[in-house]
C-alpha atoms as a PDB file:
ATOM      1  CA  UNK A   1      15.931  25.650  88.725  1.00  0.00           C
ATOM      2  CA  UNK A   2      17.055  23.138  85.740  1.00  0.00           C
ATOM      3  CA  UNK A   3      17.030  20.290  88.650  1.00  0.00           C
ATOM      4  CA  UNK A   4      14.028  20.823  90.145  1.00  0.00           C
ATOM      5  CA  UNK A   5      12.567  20.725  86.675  1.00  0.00           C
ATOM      6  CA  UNK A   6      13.965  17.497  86.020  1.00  0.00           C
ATOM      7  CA  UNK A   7      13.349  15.917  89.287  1.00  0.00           C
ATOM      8  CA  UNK A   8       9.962  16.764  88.946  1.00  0.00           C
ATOM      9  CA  UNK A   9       9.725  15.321  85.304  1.00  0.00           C
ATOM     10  CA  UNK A  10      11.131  12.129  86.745  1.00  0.00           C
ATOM     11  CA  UNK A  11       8.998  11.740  88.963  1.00  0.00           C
ATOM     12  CA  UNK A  12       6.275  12.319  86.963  1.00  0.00           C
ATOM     13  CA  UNK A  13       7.172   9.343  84.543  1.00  0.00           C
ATOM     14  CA  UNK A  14       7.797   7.220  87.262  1.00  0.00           C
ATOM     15  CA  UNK A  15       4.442   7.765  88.569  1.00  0.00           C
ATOM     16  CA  UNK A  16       3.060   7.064  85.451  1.00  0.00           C
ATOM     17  CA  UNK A  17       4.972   3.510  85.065  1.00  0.00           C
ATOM     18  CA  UNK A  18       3.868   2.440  88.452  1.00  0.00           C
ATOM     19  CA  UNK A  19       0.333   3.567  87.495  1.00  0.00           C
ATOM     20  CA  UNK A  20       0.476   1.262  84.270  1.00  0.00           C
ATOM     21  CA  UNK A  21      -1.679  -1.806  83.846  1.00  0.00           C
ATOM     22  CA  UNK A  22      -0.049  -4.771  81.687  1.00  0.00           C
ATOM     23  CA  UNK A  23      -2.488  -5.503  79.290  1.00  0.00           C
ATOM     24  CA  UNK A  24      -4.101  -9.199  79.548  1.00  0.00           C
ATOM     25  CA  UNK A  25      -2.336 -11.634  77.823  1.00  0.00           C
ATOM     26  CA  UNK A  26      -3.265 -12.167  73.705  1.00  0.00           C
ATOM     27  CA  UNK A  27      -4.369  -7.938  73.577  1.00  0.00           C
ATOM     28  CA  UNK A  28      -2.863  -5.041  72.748  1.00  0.00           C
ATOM     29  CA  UNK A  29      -2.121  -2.526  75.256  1.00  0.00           C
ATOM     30  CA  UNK A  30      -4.361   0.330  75.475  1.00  0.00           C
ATOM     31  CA  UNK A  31      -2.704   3.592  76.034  1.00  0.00           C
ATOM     32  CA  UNK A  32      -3.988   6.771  77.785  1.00  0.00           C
ATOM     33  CA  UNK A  33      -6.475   8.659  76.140  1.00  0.00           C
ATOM     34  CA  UNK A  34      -6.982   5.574  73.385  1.00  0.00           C
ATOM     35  CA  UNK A  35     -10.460   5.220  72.629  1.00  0.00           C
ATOM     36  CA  UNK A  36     -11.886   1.355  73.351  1.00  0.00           C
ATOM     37  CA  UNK A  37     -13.008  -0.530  70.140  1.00  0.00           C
ATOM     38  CA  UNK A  38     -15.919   0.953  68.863  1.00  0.00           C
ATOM     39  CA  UNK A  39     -19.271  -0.970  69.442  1.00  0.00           C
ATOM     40  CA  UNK A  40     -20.523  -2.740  65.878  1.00  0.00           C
ATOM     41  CA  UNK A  41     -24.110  -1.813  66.056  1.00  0.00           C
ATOM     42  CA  UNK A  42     -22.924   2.246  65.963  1.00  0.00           C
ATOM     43  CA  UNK A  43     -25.364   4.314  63.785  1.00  0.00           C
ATOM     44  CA  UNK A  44     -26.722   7.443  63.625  1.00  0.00           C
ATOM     45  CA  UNK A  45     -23.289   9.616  64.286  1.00  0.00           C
ATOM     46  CA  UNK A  46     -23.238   8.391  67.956  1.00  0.00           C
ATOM     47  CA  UNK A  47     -22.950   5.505  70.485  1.00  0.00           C
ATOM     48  CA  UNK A  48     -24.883   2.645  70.386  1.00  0.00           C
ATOM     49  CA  UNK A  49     -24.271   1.871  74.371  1.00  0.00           C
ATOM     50  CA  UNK A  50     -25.430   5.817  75.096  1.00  0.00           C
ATOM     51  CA  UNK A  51     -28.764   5.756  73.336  1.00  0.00           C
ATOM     52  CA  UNK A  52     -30.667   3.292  71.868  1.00  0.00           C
ATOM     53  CA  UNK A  53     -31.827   5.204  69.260  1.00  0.00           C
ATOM     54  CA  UNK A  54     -27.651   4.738  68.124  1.00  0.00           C
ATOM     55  CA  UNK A  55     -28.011   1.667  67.472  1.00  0.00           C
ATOM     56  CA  UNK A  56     -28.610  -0.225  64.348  1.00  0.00           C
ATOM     57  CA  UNK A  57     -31.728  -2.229  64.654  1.00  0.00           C
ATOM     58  CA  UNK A  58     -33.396   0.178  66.573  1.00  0.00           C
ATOM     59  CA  UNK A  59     -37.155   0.877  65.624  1.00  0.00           C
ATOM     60  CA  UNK A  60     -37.827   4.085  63.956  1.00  0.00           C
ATOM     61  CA  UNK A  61     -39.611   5.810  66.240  1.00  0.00           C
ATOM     62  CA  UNK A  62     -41.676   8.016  63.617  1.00  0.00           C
ATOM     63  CA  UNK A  63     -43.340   7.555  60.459  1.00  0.00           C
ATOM     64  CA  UNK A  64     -41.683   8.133  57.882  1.00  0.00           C
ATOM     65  CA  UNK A  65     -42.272  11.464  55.089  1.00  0.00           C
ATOM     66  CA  UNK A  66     -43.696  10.680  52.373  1.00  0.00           C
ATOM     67  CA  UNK A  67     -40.535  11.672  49.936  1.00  0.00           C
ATOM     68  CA  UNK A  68     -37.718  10.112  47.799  1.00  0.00           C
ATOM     69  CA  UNK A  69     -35.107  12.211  48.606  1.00  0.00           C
ATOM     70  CA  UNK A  70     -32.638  11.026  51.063  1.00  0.00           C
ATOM     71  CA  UNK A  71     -31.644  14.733  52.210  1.00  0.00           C
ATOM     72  CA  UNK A  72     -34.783  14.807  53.610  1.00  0.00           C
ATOM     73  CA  UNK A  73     -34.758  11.582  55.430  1.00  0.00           C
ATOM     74  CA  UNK A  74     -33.614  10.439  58.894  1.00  0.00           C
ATOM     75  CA  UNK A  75     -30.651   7.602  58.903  1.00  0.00           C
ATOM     76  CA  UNK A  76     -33.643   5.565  60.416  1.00  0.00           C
ATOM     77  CA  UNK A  77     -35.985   5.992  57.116  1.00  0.00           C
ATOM     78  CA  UNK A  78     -33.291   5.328  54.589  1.00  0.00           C
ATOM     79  CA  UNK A  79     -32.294   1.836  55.969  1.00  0.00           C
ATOM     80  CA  UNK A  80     -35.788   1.018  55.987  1.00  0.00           C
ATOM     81  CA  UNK A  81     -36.651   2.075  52.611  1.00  0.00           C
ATOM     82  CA  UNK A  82     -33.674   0.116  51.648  1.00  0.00           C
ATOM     83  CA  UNK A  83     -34.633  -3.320  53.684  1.00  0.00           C
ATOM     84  CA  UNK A  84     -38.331  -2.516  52.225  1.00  0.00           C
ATOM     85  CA  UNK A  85     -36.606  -2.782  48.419  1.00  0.00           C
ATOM     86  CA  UNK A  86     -35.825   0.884  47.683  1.00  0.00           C
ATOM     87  CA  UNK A  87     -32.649  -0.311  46.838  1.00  0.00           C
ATOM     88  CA  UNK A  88     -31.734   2.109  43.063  1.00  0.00           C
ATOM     89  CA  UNK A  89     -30.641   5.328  43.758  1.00  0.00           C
ATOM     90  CA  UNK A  90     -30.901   8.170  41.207  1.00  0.00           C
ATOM     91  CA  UNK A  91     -27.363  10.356  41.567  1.00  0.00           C
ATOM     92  CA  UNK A  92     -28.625  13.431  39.423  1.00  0.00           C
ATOM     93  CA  UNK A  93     -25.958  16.047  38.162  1.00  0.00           C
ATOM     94  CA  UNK A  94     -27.314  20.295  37.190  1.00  0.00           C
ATOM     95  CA  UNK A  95     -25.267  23.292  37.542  1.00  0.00           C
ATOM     96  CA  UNK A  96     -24.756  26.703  38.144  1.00  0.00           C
ATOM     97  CA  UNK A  97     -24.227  28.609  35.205  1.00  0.00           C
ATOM     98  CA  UNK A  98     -26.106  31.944  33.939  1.00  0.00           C
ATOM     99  CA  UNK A  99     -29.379  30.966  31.874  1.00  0.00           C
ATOM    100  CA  UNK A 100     -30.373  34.745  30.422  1.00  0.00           C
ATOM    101  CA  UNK A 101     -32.290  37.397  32.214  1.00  0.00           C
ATOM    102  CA  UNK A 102     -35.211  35.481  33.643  1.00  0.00           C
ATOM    103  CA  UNK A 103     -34.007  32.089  35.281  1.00  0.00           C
ATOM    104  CA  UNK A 104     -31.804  31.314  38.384  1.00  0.00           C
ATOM    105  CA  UNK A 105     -28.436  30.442  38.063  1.00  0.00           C
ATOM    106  CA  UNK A 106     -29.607  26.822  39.287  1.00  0.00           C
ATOM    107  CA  UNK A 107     -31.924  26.327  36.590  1.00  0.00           C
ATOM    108  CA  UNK A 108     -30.866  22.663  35.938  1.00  0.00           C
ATOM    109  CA  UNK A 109     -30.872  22.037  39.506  1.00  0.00           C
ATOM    110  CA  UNK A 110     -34.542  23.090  39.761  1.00  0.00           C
ATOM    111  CA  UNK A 111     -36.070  21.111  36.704  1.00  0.00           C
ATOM    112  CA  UNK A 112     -33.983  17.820  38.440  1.00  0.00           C
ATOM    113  CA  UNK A 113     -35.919  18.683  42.178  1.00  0.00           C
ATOM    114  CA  UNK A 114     -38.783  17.929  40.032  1.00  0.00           C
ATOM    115  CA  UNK A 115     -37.647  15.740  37.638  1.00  0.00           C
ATOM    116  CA  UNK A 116     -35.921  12.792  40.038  1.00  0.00           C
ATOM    117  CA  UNK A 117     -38.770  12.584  42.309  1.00  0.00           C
ATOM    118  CA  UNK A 118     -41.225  11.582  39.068  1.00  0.00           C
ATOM    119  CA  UNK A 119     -38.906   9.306  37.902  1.00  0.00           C
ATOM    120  CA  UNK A 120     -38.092   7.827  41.483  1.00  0.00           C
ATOM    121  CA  UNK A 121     -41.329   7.162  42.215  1.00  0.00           C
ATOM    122  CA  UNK A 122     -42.473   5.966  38.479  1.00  0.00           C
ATOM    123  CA  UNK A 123     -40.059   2.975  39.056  1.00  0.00           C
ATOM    124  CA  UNK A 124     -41.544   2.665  42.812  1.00  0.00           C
ATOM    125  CA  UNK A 125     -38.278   0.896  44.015  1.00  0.00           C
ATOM    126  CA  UNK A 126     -35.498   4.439  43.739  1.00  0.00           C
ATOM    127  CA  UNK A 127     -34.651   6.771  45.992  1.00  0.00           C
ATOM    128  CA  UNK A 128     -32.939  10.434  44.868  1.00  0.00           C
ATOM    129  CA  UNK A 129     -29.321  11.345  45.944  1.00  0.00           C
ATOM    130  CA  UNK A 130     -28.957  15.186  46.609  1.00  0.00           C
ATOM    131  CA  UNK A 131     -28.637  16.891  43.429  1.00  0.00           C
ATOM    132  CA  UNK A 132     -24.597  17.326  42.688  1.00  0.00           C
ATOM    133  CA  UNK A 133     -24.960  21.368  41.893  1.00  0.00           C
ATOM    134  CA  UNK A 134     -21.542  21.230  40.947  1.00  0.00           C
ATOM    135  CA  UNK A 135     -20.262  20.474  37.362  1.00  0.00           C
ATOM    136  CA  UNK A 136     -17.555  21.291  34.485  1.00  0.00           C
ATOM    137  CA  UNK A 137     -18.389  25.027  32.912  1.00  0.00           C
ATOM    138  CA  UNK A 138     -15.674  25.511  31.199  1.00  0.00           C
ATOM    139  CA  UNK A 139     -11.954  26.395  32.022  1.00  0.00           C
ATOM    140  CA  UNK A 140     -11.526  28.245  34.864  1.00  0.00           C
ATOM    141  CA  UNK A 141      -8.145  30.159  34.388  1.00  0.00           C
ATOM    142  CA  UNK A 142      -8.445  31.745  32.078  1.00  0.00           C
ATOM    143  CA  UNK A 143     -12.538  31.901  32.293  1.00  0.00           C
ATOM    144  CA  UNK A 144     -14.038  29.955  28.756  1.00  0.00           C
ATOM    145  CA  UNK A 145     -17.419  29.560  28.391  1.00  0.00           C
ATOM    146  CA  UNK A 146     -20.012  29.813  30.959  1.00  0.00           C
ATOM    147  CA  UNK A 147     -16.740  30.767  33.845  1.00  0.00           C
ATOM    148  CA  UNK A 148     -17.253  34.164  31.623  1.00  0.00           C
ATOM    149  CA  UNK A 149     -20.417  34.993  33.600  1.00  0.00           C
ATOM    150  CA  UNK A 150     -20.180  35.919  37.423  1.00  0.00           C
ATOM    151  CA  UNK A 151     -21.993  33.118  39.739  1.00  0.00           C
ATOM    152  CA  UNK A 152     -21.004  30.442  37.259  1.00  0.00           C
ATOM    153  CA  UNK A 153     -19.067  27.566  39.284  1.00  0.00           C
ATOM    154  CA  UNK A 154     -17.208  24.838  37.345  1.00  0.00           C
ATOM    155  CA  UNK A 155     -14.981  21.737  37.914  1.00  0.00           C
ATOM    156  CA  UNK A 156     -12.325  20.225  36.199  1.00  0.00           C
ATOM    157  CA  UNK A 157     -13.446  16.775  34.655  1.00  0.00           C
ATOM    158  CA  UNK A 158     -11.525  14.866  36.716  1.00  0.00           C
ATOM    159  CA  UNK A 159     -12.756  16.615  39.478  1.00  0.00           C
ATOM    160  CA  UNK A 160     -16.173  15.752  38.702  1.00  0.00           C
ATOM    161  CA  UNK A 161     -15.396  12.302  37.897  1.00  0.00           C
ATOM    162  CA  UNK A 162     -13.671  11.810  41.202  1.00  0.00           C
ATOM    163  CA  UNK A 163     -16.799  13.211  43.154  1.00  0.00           C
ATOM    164  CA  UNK A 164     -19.296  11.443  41.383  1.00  0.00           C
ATOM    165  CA  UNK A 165     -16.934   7.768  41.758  1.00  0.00           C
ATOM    166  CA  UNK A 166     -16.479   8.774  45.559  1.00  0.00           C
ATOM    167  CA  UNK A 167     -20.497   9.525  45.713  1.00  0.00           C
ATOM    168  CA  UNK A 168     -21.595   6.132  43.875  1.00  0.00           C
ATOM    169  CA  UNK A 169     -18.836   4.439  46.581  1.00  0.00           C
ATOM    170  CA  UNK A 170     -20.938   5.750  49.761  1.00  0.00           C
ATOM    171  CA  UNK A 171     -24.051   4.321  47.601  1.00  0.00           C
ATOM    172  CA  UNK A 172     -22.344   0.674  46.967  1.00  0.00           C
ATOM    173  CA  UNK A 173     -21.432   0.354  50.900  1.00  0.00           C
ATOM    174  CA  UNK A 174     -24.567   1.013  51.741  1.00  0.00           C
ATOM    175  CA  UNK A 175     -26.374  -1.706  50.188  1.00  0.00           C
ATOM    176  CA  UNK A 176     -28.105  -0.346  46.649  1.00  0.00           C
ATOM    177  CA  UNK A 177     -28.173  -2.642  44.721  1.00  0.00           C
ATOM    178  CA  UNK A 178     -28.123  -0.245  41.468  1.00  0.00           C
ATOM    179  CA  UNK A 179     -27.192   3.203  40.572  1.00  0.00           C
ATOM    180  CA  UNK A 180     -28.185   5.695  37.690  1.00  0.00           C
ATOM    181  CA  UNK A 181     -26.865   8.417  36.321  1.00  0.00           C
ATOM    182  CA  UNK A 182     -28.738  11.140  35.239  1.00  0.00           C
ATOM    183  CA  UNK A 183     -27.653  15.112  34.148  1.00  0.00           C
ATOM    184  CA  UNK A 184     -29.618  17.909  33.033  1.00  0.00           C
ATOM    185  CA  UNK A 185     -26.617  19.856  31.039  1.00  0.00           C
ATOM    186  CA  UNK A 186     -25.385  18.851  28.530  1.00  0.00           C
ATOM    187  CA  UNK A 187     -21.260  19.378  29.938  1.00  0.00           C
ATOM    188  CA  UNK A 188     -22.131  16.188  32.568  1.00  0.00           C
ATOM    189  CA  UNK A 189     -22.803  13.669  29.668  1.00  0.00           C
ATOM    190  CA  UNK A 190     -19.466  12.288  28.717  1.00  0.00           C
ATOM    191  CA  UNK A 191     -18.206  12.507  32.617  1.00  0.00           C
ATOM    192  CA  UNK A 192     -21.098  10.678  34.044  1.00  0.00           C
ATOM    193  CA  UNK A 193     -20.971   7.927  30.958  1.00  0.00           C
ATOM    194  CA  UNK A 194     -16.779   7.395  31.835  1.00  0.00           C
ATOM    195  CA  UNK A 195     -17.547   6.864  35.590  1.00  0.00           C
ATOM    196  CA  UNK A 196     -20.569   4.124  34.747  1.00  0.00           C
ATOM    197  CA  UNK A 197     -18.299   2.648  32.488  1.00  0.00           C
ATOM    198  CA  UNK A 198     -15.589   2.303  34.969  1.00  0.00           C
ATOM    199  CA  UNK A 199     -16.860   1.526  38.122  1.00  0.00           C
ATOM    200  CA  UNK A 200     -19.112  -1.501  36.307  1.00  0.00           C
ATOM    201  CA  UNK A 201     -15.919  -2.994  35.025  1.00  0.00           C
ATOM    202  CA  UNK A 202     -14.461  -2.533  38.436  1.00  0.00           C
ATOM    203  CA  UNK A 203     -17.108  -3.609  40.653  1.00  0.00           C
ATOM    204  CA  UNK A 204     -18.538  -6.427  37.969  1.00  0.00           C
ATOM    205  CA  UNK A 205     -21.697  -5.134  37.513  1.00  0.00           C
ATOM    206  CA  UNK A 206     -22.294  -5.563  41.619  1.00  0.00           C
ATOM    207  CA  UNK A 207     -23.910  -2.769  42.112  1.00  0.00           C
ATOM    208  CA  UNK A 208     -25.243  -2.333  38.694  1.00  0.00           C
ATOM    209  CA  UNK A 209     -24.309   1.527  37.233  1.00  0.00           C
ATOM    210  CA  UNK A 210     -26.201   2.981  34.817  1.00  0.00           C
ATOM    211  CA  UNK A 211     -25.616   6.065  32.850  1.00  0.00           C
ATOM    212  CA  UNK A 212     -29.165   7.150  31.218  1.00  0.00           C
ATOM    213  CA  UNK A 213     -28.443   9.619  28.379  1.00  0.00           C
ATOM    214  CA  UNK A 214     -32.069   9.653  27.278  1.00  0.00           C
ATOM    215  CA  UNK A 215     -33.057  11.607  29.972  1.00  0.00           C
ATOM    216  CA  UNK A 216     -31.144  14.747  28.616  1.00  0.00           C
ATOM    217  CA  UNK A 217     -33.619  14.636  25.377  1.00  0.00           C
ATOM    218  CA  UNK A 218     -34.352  18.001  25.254  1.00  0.00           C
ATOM    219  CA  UNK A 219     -35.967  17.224  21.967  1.00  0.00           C
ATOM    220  CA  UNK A 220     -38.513  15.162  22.889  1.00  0.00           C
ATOM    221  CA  UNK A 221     -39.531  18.122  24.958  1.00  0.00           C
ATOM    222  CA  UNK A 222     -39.237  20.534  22.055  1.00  0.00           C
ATOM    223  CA  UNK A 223     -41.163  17.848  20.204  1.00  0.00           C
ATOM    224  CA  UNK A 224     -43.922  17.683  22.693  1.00  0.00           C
ATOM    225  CA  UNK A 225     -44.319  21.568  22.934  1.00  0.00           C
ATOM    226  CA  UNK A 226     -44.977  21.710  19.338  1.00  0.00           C
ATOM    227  CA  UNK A 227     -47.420  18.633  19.337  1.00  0.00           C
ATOM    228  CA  UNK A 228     -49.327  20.792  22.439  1.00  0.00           C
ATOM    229  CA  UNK A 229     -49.776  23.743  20.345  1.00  0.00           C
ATOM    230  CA  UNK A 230     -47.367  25.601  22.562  1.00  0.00           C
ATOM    231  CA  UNK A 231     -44.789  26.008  19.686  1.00  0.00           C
ATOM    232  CA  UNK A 232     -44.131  25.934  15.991  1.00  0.00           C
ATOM    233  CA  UNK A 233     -40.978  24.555  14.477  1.00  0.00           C
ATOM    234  CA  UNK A 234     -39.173  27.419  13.072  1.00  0.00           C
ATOM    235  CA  UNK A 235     -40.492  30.020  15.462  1.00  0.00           C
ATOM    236  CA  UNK A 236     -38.682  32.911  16.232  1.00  0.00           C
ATOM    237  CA  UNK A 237     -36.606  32.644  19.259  1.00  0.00           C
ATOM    238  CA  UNK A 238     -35.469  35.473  21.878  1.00  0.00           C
ATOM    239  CA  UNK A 239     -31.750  33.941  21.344  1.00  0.00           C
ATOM    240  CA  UNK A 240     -30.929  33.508  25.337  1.00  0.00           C
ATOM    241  CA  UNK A 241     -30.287  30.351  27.093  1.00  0.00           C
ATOM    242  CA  UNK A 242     -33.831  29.572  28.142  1.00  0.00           C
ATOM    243  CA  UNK A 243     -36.711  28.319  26.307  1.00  0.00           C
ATOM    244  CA  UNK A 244     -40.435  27.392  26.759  1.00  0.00           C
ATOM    245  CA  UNK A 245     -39.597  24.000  27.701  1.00  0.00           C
ATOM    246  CA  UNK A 246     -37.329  24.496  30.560  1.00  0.00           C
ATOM    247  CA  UNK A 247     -39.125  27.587  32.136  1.00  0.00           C
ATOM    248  CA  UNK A 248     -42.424  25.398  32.420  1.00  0.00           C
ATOM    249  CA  UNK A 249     -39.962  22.763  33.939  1.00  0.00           C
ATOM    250  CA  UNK A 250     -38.858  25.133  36.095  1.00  0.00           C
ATOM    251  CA  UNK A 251     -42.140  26.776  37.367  1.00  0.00           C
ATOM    252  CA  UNK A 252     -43.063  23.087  38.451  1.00  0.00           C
ATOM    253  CA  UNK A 253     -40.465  23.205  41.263  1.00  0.00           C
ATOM    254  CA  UNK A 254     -40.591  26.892  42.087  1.00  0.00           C
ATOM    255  CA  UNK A 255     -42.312  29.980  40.063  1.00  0.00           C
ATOM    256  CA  UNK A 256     -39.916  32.413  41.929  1.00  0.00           C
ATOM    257  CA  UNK A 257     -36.682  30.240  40.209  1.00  0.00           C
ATOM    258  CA  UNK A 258     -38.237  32.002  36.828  1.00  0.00           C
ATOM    259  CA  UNK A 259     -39.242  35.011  38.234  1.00  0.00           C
ATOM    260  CA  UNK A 260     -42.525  34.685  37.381  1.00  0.00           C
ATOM    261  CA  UNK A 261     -43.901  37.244  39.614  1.00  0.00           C
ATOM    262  CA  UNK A 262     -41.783  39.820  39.085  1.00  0.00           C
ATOM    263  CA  UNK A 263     -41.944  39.693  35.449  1.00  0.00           C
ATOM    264  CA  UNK A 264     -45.711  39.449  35.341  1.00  0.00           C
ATOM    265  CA  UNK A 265     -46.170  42.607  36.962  1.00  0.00           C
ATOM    266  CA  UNK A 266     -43.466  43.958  34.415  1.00  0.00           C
ATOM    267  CA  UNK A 267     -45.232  42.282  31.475  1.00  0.00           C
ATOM    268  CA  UNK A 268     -42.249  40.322  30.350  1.00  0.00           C
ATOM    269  CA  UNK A 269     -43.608  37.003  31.206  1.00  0.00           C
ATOM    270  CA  UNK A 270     -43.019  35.900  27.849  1.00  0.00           C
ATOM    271  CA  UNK A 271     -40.135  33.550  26.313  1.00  0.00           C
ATOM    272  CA  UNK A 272     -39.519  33.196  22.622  1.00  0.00           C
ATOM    273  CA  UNK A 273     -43.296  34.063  22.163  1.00  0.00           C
ATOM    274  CA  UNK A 274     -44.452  32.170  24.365  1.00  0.00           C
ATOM    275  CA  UNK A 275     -46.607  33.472  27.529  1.00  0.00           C
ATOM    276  CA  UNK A 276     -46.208  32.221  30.936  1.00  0.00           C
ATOM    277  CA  UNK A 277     -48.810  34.703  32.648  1.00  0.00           C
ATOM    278  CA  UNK A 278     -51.522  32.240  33.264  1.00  0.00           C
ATOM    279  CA  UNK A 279     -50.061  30.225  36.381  1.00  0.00           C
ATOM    280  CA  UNK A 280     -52.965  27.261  35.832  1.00  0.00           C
ATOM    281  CA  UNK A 281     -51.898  26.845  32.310  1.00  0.00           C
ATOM    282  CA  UNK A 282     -48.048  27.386  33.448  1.00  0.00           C
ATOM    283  CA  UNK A 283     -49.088  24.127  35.491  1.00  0.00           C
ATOM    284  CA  UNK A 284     -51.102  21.958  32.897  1.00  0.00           C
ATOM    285  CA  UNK A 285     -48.225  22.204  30.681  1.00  0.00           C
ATOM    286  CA  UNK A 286     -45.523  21.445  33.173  1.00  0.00           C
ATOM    287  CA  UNK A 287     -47.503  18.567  34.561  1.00  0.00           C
ATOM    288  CA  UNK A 288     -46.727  17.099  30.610  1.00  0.00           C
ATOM    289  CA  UNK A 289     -43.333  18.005  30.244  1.00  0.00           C
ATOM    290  CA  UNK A 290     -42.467  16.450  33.843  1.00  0.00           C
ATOM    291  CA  UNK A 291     -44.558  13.154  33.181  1.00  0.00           C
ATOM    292  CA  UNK A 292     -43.244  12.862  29.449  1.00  0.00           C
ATOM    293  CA  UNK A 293     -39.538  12.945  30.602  1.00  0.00           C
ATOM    294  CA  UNK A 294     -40.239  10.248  33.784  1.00  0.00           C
ATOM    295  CA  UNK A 295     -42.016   7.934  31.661  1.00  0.00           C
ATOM    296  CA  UNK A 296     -39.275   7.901  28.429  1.00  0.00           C
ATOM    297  CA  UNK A 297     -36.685   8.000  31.561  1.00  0.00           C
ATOM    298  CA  UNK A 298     -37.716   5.224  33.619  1.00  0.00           C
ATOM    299  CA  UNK A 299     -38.604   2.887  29.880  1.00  0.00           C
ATOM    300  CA  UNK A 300     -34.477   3.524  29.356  1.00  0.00           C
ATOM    301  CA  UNK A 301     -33.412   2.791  33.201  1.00  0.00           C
ATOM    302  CA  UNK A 302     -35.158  -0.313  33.174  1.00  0.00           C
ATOM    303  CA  UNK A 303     -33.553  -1.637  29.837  1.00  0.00           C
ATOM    304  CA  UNK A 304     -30.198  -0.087  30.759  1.00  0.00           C
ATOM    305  CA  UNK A 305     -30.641  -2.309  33.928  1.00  0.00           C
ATOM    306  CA  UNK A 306     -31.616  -5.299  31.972  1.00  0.00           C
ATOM    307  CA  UNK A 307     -28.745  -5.075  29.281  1.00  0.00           C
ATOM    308  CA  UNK A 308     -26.080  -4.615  32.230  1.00  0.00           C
ATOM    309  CA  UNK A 309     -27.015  -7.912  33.710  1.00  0.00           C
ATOM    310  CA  UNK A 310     -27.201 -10.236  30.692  1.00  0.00           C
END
């Protein structure tokens, strides 16, 4: 039995010799099952050769939608926003992390769906990274601050500061020509500020990074409330994580991410004395907040930009 196994396995690799073809002279020999050199104009997650819609100057065959955020684009409509001069993106950070009785977990991810596409389109030449939901929460063994509330997700800092290098890589081989920085919590700030930091004295400024801590000005929105007639300073507050200003924020993106319904028909659509039953007014107010916070955001991205490349 042992020799017929090993005739047979002899003959087997002498088959296979006398099957070989030398490779031509000056190239490397290519090997069963090797894969040929792949074909430069590749896109799209498949061959170029297979389907023309592969390749990489290929006409889009559709219009495009009428949005900012890449997630929602084809391959096809985010090289040509970028050839047409879309070339900032806006790499927005939230969270998940418990906000009180009333308000999704994702609560700083829903004010930035909103938020980024004002302040994309406001400077008319961004488009909007997907949100990174992720962020530091606090220690995670033991639990420390929000990690003491089921749902909560965190990362270490230099977890976060590794994603958020790695994301603003993809970004720079791409083509953009600048990318900001934005967070909604106030845990992103210092990690978003030390990648910025970094990667401009790494890359020279080419792409241009851009950490925008004005956008997190809660105060201004505070401010505003007050100025509306919304608030008063000094007001009694229901003492949970959740305010007027971030619940109309909120109820711009999605009413259910507040439960606005639900606590309507309870009659607990209040928040430290303020009402949010009237859904129009919900919406006149929001409208402010959301305009208020693009406007003071895109003023500091454009001098952020300006004082980079001095």
């Amino acid at each position: 039995m042992k020799t017929a196994i090993f005739v047979t396995v002899l003959a087997l690799a002498i088959a296979n010799a006398a099957g070989a073809q030398p490779a031509p002279q000056g190239q490397p020999a290519q090997g069963r099952g090797q894969r040929p050199p792949a074909d430069p104009r590749n896109r799209g997650g498949g061959n170029c050769i297979a389907n023309p819609y592969n390749c990489a100057e290929t006409p889009n065959p559709l219009t495009p939608p009428d949005t900012v955020w890449m997630e929602d684009m084809t391959w096809m409509d985010v090289r040509d926003a970028v050839k047409a001069g879309k070339t900032t993106v806006i790499i927005s950070t939230g969270g998940i992390e418990p906000n009180g009785p009333w308000l999704a977990l994702g609560k700083h991810n829903f004010v930035l769906k909103t938020n980024c596409n004002a302040i994309a389109r406001k400077l008319g030449n961004a488009l909007c990274a997907p949100i990174v939901p992720f962020v530091p929460e606090g220690s995670i063994e033991p639990p420390s601050s929000h990690m003491l509330t089921v749902g909560t997700i965190s990362l270490e800092e230099s977890t976060f500061q590794a994603l958020l290098t790695d994301i603003a890589r993809s970004y720079r081989a791409h083509g953009f020509e600048t990318i900001v920085f934005i967070g909604d919590s106030g845990g992103n700030q210092e990690g978003m500020k030390a990648v910025a930091d970094t990667l401009n004295a790494r890359w020279n400024a080419k792409p241009t990074v851009v950490f925008i801590p004005e956008y997190y000005a809660y105060n201004t929105v505070a401010k505003l409330l007050v100025e509306l007639g919304v608030t008063k300073d000094g007001a009694k507050t229901d003492s949970l994580h959740d305010d007027p200003g971030i619940a109309l924020n909120m109820f711009m993106t999605d009413p259910n991410s507040i439960r606005w319904e639900q606590r309507v028909k309870a009659g607990k659509a209040t928040i430290d004395g303020v009402s949010l039953a009237d859904r129009q007014k919900n919406l006149e107010i929001g409208r402010k907040i959301v305009e208020m916070r693009a406007t003071n955001t895109v003023a500091a991205i454009r001098k952020a930009i300006s004082d980079r490349r001095k």
